[in-house]
N, C-alpha and C. Protein backbone atom coordinates (compact mmCIF):
# COMPACT_ATOMS: atom_id res chain seq x y z
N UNK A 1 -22.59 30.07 8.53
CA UNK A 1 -22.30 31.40 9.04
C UNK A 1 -22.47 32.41 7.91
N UNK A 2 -23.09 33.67 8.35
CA UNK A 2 -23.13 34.37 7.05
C UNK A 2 -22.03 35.28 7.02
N UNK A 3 -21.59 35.39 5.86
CA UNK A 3 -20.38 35.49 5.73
C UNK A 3 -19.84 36.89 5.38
N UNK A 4 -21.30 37.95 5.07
CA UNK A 4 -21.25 39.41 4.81
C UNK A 4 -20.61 40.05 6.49
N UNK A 5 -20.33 39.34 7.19
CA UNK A 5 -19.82 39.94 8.50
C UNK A 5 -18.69 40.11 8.64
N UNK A 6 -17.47 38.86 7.77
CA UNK A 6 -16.53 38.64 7.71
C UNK A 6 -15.39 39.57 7.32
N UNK A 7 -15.97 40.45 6.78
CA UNK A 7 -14.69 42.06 6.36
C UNK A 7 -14.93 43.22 7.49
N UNK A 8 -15.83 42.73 8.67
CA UNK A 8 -15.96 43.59 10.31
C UNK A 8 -14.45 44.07 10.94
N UNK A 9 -14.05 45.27 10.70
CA UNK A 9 -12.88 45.51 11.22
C UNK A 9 -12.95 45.73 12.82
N UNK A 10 -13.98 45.63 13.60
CA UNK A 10 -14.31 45.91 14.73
C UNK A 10 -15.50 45.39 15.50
N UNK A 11 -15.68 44.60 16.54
CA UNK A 11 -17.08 44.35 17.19
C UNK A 11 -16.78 45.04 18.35
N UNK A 12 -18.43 45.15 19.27
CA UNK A 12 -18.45 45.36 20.58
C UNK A 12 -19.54 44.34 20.96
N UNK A 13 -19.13 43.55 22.49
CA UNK A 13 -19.88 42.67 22.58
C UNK A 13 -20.14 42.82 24.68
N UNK A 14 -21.09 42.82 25.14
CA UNK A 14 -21.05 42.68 26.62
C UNK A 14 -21.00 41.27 27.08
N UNK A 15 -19.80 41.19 27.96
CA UNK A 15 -19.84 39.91 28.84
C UNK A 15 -20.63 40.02 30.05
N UNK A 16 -21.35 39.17 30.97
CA UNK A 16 -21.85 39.11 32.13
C UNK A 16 -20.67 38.90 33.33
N UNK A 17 -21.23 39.13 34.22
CA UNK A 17 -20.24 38.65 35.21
C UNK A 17 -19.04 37.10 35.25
N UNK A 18 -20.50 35.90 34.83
CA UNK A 18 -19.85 34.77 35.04
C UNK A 18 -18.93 34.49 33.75
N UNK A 19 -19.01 35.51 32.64
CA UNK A 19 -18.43 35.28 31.39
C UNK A 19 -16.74 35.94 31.72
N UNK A 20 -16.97 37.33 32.34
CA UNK A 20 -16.20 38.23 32.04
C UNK A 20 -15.01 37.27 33.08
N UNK A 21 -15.34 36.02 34.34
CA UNK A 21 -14.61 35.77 35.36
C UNK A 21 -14.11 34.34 34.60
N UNK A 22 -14.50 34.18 33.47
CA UNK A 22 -14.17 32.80 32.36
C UNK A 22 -12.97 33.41 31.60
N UNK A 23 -12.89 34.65 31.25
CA UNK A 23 -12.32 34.91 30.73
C UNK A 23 -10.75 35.25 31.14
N UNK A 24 -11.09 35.84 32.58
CA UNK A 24 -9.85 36.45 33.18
C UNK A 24 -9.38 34.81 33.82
N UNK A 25 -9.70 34.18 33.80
CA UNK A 25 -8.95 33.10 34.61
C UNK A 25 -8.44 32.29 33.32
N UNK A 26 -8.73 32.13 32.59
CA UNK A 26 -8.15 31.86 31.19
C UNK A 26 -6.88 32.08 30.69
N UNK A 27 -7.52 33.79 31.22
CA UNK A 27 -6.12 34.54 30.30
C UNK A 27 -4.86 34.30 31.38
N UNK A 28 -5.32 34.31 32.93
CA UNK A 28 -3.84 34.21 33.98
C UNK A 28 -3.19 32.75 33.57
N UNK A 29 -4.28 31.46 33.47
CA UNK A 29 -3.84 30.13 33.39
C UNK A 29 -2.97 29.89 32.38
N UNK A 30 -3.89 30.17 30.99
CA UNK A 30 -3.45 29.67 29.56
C UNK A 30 -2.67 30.80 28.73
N UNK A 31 -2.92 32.06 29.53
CA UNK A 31 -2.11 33.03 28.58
C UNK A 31 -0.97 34.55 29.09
N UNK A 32 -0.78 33.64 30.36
CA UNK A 32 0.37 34.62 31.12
C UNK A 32 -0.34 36.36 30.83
N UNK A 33 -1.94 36.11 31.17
CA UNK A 33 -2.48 37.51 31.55
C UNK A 33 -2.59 37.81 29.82
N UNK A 34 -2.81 37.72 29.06
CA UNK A 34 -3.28 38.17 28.16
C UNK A 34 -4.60 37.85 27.37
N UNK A 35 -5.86 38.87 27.92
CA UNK A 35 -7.02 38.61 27.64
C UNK A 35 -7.59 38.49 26.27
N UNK A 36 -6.63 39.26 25.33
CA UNK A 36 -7.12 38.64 24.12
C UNK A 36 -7.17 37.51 23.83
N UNK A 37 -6.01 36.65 23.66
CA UNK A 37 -5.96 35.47 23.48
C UNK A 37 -6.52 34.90 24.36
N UNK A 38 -7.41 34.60 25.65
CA UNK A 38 -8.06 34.16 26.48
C UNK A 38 -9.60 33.96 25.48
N UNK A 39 -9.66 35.31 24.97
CA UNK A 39 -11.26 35.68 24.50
C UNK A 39 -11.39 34.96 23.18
N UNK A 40 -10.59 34.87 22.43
CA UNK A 40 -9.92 34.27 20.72
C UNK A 40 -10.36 32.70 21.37
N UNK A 41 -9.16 32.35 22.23
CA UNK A 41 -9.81 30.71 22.46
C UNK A 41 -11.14 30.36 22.73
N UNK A 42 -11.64 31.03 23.55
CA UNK A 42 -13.21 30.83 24.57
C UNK A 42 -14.06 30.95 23.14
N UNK A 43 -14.03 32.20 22.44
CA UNK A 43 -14.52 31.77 20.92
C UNK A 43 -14.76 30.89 20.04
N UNK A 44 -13.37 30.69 19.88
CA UNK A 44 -12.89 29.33 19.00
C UNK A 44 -13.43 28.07 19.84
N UNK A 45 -13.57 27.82 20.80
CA UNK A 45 -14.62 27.01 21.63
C UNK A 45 -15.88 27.17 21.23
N UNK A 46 -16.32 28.36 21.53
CA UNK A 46 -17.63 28.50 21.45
C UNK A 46 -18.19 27.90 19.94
N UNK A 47 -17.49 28.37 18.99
CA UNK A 47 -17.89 27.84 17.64
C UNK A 47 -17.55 26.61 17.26
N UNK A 48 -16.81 25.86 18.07
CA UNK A 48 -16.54 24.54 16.75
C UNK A 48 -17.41 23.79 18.37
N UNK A 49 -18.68 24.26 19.03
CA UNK A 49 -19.50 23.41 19.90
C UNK A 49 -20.48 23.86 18.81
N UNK A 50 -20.93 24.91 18.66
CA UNK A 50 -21.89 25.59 17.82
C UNK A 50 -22.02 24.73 16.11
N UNK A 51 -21.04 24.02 16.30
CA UNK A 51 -20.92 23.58 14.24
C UNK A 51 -21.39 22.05 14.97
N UNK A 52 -21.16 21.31 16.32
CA UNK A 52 -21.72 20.30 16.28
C UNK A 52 -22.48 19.76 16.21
């Protein structure tokens, strides 16, 4: 990972439909409605598939 990204105090990123409906069901299941932490996990997924 390059690592000059890592002091980013801010991103903006577009979800699609089938992303944005991954996310909200996440956040009702695993995080009593809180989409950040819905989006933090789905991440943290996304990357330690990405390092395999």
């Amino acid at each position: 990972m390059d690592e000059a990204f890592l002091d980013l105090e801010a991103i903006d990123v577009e979800l699609d439909e089938e992303l944005l409906e991954a996310v909200n069901e996440k956040a009702f299941t695993d995080h009593r409605d809180n989409r950040d932490a819905a989006i933090r996990d789905l991440l943290d997924e996304w990357l330690k598939r990405k390092d395999e």
